[in-house]
PDB file of N, CA and C in Angstrom:
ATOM      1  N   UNK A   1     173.038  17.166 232.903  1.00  0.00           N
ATOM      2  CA  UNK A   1     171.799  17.231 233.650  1.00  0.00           C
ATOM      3  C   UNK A   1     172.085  17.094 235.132  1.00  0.00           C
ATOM      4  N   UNK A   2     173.104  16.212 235.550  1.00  0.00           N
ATOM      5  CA  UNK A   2     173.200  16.246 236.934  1.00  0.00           C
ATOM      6  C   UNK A   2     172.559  15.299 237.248  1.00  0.00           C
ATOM      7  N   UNK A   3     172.761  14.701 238.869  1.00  0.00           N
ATOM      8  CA  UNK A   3     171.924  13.812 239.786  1.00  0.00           C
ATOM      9  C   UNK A   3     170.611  14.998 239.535  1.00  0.00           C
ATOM     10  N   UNK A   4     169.935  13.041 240.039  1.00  0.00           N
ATOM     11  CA  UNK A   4     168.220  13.911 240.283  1.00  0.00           C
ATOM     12  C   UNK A   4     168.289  13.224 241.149  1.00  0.00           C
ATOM     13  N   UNK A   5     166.904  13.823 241.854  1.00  0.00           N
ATOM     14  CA  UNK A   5     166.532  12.947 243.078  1.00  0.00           C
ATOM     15  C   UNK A   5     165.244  13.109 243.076  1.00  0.00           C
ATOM     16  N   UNK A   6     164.257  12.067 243.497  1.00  0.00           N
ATOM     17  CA  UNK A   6     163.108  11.610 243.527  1.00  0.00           C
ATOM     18  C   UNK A   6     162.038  12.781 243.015  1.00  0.00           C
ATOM     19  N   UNK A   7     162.454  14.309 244.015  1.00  0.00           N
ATOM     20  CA  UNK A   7     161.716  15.371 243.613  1.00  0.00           C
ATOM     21  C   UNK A   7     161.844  16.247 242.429  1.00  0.00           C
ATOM     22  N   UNK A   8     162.962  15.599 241.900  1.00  0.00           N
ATOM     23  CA  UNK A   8     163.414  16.824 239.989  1.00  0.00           C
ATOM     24  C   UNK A   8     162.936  16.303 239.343  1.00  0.00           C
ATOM     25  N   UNK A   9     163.005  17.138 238.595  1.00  0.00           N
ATOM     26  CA  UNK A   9     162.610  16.579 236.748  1.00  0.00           C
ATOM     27  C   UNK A   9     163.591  17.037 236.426  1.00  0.00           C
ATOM     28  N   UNK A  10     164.019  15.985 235.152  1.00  0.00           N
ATOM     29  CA  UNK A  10     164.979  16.241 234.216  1.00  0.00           C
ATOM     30  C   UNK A  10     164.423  17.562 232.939  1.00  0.00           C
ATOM     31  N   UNK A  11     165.223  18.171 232.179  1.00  0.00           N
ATOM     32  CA  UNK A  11     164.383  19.066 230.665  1.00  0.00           C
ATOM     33  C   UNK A  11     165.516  18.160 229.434  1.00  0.00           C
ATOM     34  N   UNK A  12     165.147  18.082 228.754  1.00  0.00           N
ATOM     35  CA  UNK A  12     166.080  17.948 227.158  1.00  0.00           C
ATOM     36  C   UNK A  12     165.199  18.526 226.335  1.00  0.00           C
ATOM     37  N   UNK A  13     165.549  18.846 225.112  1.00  0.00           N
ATOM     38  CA  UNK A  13     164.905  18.924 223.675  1.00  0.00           C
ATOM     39  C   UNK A  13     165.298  17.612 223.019  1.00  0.00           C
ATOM     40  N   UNK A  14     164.264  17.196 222.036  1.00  0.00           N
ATOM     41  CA  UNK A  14     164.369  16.389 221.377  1.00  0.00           C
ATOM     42  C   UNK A  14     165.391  15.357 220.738  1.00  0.00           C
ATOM     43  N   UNK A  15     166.011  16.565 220.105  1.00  0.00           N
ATOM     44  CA  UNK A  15     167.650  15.713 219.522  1.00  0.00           C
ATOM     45  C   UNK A  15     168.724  15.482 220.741  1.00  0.00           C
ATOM     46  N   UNK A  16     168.921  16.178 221.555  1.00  0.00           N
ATOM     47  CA  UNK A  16     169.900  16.313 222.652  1.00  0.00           C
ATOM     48  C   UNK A  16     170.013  15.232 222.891  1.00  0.00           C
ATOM     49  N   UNK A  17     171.417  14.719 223.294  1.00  0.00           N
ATOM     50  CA  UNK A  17     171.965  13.502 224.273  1.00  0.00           C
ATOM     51  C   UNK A  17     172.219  14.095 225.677  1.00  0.00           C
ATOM     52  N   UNK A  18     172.066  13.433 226.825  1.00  0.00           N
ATOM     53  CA  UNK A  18     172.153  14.010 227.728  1.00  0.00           C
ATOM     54  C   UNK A  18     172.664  13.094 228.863  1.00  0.00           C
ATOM     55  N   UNK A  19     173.560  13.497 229.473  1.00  0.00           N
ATOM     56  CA  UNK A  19     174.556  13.023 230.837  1.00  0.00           C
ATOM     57  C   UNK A  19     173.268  13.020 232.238  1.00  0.00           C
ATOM     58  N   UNK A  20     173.283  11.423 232.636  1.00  0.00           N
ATOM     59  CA  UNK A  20     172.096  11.169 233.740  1.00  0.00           C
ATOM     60  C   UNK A  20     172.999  11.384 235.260  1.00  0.00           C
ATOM     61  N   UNK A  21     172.882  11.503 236.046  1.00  0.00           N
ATOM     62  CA  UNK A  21     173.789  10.690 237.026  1.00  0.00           C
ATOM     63  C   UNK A  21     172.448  10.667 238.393  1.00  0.00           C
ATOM     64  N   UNK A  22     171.990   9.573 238.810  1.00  0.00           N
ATOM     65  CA  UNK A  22     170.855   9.260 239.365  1.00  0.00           C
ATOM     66  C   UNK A  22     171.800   9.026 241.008  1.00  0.00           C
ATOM     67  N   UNK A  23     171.360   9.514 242.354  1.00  0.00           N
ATOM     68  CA  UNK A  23     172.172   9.032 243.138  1.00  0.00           C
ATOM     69  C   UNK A  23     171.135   8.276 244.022  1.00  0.00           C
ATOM     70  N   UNK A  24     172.087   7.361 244.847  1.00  0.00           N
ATOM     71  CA  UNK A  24     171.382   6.407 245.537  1.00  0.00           C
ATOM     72  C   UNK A  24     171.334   6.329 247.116  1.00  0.00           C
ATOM     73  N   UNK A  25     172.488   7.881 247.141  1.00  0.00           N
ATOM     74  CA  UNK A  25     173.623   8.508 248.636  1.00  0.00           C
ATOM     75  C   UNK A  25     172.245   8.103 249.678  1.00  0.00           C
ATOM     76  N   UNK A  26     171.438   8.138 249.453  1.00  0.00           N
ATOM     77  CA  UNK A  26     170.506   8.414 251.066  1.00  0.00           C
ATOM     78  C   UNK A  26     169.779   7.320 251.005  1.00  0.00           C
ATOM     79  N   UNK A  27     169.627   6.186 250.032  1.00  0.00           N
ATOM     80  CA  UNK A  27     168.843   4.795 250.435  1.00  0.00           C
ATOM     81  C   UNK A  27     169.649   3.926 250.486  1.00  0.00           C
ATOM     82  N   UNK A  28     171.184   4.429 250.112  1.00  0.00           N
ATOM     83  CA  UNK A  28     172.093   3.028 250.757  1.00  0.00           C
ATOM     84  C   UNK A  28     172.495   2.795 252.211  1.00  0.00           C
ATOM     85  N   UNK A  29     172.354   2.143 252.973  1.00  0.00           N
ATOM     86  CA  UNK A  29     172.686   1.961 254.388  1.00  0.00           C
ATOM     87  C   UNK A  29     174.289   2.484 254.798  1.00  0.00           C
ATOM     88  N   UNK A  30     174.455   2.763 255.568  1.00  0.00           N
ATOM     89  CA  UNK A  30     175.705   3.240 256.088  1.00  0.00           C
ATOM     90  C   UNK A  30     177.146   1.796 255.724  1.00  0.00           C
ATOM     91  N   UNK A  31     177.632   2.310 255.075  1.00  0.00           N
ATOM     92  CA  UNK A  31     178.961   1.129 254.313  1.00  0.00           C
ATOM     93  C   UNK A  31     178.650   0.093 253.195  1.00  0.00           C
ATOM     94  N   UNK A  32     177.502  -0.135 252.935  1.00  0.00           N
ATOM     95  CA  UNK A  32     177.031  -0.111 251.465  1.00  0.00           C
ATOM     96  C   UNK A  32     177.322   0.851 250.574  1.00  0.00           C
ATOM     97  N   UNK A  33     177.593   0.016 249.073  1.00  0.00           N
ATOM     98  CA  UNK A  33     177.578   0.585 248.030  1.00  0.00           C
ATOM     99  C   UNK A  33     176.996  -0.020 246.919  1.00  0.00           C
ATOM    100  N   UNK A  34     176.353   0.624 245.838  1.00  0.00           N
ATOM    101  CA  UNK A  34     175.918   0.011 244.382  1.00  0.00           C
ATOM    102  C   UNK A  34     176.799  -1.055 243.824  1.00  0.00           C
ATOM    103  N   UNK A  35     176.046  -2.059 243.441  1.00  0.00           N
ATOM    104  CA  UNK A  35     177.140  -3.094 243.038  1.00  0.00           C
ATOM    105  C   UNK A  35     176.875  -3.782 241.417  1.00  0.00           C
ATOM    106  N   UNK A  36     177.333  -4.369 240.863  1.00  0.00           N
ATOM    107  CA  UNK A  36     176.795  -5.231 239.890  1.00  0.00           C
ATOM    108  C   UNK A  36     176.366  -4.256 238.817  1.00  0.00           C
ATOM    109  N   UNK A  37     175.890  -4.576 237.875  1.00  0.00           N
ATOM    110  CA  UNK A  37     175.650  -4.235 236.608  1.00  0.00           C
ATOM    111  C   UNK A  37     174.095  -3.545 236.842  1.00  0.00           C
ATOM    112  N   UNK A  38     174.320  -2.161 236.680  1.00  0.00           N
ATOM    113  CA  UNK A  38     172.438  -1.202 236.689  1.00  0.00           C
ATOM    114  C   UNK A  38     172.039  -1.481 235.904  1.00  0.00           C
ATOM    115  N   UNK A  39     170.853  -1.715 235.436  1.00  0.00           N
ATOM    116  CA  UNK A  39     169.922  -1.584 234.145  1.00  0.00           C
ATOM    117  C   UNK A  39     169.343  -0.130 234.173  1.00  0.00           C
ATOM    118  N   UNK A  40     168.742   0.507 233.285  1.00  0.00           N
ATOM    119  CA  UNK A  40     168.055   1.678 233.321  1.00  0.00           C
ATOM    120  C   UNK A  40     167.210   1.384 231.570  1.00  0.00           C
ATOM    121  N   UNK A  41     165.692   1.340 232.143  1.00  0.00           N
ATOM    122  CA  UNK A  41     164.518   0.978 231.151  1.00  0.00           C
ATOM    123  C   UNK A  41     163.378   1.929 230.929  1.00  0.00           C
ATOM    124  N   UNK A  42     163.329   2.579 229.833  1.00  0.00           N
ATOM    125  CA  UNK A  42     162.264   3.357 229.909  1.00  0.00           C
ATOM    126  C   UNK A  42     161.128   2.774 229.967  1.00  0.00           C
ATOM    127  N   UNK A  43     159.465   3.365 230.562  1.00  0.00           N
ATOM    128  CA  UNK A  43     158.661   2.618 230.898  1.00  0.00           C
ATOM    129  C   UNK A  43     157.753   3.340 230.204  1.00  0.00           C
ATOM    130  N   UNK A  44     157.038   2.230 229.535  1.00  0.00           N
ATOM    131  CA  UNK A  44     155.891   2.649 228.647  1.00  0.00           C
ATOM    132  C   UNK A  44     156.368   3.155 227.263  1.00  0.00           C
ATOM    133  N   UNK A  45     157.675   2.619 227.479  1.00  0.00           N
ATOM    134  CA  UNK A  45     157.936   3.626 225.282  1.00  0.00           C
ATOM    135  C   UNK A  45     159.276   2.966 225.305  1.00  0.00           C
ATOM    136  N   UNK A  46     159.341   3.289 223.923  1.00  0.00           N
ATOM    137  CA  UNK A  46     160.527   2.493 223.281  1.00  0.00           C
ATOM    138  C   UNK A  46     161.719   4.042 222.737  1.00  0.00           C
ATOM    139  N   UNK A  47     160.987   5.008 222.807  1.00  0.00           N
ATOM    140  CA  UNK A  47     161.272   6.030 221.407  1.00  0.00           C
ATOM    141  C   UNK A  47     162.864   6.455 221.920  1.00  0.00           C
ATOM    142  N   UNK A  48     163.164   6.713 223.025  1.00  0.00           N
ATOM    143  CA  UNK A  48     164.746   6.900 223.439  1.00  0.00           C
ATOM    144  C   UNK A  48     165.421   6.171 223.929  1.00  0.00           C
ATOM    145  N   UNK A  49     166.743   6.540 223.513  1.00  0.00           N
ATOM    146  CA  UNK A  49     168.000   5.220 223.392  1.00  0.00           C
ATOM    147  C   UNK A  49     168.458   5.637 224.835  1.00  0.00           C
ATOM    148  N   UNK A  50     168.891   4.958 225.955  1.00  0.00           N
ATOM    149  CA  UNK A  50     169.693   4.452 227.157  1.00  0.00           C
ATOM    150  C   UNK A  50     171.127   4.320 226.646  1.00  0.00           C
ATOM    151  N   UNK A  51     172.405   4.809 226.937  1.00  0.00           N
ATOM    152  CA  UNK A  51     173.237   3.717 226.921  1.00  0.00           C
ATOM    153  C   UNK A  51     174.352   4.456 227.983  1.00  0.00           C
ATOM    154  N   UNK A  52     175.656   3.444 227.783  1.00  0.00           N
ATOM    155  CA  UNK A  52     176.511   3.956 228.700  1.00  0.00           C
ATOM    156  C   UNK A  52     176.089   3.596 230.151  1.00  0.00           C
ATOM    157  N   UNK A  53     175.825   3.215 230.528  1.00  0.00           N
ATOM    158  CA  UNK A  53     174.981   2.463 232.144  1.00  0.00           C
ATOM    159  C   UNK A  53     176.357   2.140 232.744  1.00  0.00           C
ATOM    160  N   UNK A  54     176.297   2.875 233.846  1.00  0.00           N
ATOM    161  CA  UNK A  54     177.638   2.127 235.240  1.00  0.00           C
ATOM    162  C   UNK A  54     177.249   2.613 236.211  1.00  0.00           C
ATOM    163  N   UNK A  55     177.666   2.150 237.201  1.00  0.00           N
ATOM    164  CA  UNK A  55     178.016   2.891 238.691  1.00  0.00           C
ATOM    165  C   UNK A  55     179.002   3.933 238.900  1.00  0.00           C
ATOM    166  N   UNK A  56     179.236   4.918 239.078  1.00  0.00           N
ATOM    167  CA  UNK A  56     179.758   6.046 239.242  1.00  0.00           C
ATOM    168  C   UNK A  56     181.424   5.743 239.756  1.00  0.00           C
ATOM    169  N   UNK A  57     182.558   5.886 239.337  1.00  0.00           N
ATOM    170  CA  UNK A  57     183.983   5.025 239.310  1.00  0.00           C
ATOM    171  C   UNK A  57     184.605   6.672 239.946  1.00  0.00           C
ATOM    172  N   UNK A  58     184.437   7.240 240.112  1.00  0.00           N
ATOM    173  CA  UNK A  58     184.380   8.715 240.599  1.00  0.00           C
ATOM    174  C   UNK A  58     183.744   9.508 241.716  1.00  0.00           C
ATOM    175  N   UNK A  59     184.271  10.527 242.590  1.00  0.00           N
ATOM    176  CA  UNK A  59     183.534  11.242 243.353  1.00  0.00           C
ATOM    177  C   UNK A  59     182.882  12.114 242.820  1.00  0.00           C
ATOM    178  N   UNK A  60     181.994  12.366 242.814  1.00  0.00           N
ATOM    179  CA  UNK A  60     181.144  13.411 241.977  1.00  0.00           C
ATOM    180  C   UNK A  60     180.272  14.437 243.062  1.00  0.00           C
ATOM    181  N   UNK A  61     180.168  15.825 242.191  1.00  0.00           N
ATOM    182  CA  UNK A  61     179.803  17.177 243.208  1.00  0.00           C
ATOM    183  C   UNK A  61     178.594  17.303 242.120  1.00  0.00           C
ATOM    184  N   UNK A  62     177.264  17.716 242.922  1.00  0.00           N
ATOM    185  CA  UNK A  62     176.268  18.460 242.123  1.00  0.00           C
ATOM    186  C   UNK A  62     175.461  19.353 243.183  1.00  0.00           C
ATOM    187  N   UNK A  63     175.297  20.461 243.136  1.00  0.00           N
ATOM    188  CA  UNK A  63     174.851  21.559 243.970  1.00  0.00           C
ATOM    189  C   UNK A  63     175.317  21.245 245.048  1.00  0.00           C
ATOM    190  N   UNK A  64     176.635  21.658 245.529  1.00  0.00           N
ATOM    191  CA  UNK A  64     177.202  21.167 246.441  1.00  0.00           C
ATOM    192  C   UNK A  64     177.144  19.618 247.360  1.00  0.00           C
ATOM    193  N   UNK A  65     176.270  18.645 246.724  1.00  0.00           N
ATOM    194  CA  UNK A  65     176.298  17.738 247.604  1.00  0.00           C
ATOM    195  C   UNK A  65     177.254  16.735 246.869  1.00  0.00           C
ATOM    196  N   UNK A  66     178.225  16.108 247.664  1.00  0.00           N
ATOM    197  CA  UNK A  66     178.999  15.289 247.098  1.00  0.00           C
ATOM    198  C   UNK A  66     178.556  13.816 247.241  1.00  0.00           C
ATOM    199  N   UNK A  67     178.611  13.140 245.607  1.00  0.00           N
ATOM    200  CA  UNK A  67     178.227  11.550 246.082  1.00  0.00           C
ATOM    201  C   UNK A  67     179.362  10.825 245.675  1.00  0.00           C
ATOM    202  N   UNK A  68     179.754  10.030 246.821  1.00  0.00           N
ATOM    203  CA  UNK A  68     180.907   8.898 246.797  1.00  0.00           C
ATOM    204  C   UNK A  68     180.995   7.659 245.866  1.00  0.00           C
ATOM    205  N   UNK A  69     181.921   7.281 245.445  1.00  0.00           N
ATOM    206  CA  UNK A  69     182.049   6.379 244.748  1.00  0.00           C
ATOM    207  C   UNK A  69     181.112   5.467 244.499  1.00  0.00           C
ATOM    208  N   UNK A  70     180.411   4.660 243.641  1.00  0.00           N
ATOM    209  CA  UNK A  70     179.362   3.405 243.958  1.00  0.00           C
ATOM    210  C   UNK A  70     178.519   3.784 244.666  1.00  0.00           C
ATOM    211  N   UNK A  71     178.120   5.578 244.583  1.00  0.00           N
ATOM    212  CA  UNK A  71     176.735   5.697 245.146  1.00  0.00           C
ATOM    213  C   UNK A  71     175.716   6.179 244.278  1.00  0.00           C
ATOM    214  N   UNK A  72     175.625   6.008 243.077  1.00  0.00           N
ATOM    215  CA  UNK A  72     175.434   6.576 242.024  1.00  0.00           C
ATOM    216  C   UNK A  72     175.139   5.892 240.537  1.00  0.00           C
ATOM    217  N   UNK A  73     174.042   6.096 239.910  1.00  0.00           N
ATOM    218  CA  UNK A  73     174.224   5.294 238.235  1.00  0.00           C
ATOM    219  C   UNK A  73     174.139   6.288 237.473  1.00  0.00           C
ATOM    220  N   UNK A  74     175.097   6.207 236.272  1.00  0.00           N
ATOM    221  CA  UNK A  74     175.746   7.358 235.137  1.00  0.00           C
ATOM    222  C   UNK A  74     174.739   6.575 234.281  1.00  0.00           C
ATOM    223  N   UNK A  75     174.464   7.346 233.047  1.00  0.00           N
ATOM    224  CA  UNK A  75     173.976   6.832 231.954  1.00  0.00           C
ATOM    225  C   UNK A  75     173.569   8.240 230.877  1.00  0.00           C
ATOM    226  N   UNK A  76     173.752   7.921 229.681  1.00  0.00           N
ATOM    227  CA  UNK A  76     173.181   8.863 228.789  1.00  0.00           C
ATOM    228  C   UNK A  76     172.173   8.384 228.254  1.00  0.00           C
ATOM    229  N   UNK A  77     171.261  10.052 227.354  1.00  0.00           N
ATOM    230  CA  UNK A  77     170.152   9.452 227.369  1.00  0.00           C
ATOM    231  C   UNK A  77     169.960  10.553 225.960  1.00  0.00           C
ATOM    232  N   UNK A  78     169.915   9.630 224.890  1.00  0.00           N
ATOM    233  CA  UNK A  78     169.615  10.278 223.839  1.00  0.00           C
ATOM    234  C   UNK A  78     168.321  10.095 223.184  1.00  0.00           C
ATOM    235  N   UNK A  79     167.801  11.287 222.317  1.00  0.00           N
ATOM    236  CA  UNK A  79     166.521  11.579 221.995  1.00  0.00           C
ATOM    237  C   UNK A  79     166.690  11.170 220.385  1.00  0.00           C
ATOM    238  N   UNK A  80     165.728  12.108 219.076  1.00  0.00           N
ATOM    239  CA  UNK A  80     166.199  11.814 217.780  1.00  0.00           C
ATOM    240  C   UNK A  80     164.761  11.621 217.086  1.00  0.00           C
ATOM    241  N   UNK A  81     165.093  11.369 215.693  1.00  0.00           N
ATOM    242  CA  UNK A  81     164.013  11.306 215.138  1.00  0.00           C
ATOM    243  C   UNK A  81     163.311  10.093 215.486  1.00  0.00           C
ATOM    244  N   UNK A  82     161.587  10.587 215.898  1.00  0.00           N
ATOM    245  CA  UNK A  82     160.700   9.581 215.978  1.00  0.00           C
ATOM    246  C   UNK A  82     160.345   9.438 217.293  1.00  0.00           C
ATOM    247  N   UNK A  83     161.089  10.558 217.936  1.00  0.00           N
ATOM    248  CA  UNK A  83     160.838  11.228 219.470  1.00  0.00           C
ATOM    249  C   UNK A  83     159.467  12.114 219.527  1.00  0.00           C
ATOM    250  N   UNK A  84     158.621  11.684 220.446  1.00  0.00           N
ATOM    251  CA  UNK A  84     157.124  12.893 221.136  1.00  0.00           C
ATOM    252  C   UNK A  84     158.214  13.045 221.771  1.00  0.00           C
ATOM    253  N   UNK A  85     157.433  14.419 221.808  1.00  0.00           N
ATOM    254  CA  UNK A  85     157.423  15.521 223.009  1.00  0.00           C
ATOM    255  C   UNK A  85     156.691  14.927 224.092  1.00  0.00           C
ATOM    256  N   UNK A  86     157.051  15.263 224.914  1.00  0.00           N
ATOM    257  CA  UNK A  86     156.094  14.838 226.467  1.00  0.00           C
ATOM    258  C   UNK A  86     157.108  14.242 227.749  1.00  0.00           C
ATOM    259  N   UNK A  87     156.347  14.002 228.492  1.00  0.00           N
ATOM    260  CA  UNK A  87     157.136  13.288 229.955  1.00  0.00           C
ATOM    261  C   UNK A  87     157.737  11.777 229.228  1.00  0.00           C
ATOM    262  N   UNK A  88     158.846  11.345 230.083  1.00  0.00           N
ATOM    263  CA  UNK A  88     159.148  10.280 229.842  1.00  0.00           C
ATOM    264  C   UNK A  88     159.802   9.395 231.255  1.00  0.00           C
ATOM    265  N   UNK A  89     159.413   8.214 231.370  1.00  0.00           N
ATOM    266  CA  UNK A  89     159.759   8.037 232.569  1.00  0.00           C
ATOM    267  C   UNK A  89     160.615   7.136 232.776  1.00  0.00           C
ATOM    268  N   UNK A  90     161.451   6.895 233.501  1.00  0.00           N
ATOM    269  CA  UNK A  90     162.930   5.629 233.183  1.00  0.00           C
ATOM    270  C   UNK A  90     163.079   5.130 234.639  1.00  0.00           C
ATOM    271  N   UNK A  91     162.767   3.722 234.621  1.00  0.00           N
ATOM    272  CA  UNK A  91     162.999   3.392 235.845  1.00  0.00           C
ATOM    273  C   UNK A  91     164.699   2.682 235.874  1.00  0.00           C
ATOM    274  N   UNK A  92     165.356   2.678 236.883  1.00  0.00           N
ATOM    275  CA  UNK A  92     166.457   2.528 237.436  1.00  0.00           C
ATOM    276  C   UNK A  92     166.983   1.646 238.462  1.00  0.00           C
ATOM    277  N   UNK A  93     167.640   0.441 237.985  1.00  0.00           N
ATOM    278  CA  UNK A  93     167.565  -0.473 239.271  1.00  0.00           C
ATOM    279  C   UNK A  93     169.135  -1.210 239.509  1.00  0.00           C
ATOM    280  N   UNK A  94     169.380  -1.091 240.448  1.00  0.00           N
ATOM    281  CA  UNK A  94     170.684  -1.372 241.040  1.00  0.00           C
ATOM    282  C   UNK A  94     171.486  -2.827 241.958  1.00  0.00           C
ATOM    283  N   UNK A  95     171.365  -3.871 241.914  1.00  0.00           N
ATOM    284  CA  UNK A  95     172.123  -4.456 243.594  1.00  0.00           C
ATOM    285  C   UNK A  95     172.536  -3.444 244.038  1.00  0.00           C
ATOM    286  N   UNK A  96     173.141  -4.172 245.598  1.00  0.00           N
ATOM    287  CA  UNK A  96     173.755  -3.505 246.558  1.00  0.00           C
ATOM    288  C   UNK A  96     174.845  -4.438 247.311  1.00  0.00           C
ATOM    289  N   UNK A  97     175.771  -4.134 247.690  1.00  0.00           N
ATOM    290  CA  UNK A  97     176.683  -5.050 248.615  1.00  0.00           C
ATOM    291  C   UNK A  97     176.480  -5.274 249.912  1.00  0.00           C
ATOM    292  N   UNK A  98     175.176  -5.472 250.133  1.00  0.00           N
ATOM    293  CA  UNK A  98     174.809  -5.715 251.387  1.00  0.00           C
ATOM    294  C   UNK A  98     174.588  -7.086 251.146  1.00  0.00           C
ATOM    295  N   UNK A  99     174.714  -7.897 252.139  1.00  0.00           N
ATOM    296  CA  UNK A  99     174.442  -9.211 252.865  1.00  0.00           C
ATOM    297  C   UNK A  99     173.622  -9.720 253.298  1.00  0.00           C
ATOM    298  N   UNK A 100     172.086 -10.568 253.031  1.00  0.00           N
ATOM    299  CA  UNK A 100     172.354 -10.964 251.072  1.00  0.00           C
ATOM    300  C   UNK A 100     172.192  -9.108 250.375  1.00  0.00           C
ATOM    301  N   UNK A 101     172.468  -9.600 248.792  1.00  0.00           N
ATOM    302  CA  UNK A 101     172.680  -8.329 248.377  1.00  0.00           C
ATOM    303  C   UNK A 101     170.641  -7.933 248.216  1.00  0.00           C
ATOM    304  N   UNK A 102     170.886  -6.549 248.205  1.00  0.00           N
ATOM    305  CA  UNK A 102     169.523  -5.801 247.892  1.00  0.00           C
ATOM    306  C   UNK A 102     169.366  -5.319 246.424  1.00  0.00           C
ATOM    307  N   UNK A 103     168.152  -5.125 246.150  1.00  0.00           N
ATOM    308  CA  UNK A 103     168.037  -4.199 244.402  1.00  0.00           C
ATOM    309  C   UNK A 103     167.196  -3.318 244.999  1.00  0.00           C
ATOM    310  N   UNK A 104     167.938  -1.886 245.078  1.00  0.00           N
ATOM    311  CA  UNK A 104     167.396  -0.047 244.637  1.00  0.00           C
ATOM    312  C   UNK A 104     166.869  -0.195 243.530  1.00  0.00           C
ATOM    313  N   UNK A 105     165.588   0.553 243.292  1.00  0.00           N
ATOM    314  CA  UNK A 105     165.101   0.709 242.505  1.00  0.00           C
ATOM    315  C   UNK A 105     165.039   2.758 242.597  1.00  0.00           C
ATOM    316  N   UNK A 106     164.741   3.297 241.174  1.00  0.00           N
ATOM    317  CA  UNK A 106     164.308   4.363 241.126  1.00  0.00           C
ATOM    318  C   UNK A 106     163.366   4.585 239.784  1.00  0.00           C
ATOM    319  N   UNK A 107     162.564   5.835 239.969  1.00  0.00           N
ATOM    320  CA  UNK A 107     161.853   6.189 239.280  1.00  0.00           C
ATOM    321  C   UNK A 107     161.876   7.884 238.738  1.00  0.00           C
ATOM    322  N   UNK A 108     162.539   8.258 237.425  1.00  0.00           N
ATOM    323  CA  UNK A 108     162.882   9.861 237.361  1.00  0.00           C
ATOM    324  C   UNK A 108     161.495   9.808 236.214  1.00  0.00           C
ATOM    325  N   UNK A 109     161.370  11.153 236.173  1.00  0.00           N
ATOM    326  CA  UNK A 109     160.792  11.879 234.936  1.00  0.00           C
ATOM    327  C   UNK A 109     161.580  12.799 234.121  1.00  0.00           C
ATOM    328  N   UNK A 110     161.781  12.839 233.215  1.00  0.00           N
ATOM    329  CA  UNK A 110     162.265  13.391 231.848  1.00  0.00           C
ATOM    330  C   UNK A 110     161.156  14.225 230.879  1.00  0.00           C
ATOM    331  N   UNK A 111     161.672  15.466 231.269  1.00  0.00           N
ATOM    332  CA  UNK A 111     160.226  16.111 230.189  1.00  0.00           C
ATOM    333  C   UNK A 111     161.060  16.131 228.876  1.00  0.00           C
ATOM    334  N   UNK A 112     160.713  15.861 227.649  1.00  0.00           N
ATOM    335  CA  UNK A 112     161.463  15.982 226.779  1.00  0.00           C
ATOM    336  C   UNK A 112     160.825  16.961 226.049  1.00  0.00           C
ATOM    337  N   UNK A 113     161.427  18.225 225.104  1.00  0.00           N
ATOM    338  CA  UNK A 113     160.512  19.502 224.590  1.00  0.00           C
ATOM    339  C   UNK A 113     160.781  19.591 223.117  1.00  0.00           C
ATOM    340  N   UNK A 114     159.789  19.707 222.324  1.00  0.00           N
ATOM    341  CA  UNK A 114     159.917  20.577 221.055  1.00  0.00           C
ATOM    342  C   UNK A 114     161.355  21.467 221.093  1.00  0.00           C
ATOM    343  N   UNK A 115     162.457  21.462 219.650  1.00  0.00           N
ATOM    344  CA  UNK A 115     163.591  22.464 219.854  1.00  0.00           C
ATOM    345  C   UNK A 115     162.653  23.123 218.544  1.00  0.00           C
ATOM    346  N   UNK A 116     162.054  24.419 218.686  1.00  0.00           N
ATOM    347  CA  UNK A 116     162.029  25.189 218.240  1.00  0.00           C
ATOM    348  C   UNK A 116     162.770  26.941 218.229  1.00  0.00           C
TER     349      UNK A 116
END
């Protein structure tokens, strides 16, 4: 799926597992990076599984924009039986190594679709 950013939507079908990578490149301050352990919680539903949660240990490229190490939360995001169809929304929250440290928060949408 790639980074999103505030303005994408994610697509899956139902059963699909799917590779998140959420970036944080433009609300971290200049020499800050993501720190500590992300959580990532879907809001308002239980029906899809989260797992795999880190900070990005890698440089990573998505439509040409490159995000640097610890600027970034990875996570997969699997669907399955007992999954609606519909929007789904996962909020995303981070520290930071700033002094005292800060918590990023984010907010994506996930349309998840009928695989017919």
């Amino acid at each position: 799926m790639g980074s999103l950013y505030a303005d994408q939507v994610g697509v899956m079908g139902i059963t699909e597992k799917r590779n998140v990578c959420v970036s944080y490149k433009y609300e971290l301050p200049t020499g800050d990076l993501l720190a500590g352990s992300p959580t990532v919680v879907q809001v308002g539903g239980t029906d899809m599984v989260v797992s795999s949660i880190s900070r990005n240990a890698t440089i990573l490229t998505y439509h040409h924009e490159t995000v640097g190490i610890a600027q970034a939360v990875v996570f997969s995001i699997t669907g399955g039986v007992g999954v609606v169809s519909g929007e789904k929304r996962f909020k995303i929250s981070c520290a930071t190594s700033a002094s005292p440290p800060e918590t990023l928060d984010a907010i994506i949408l996930l349309v998840v679709q009928d695989e017919e």
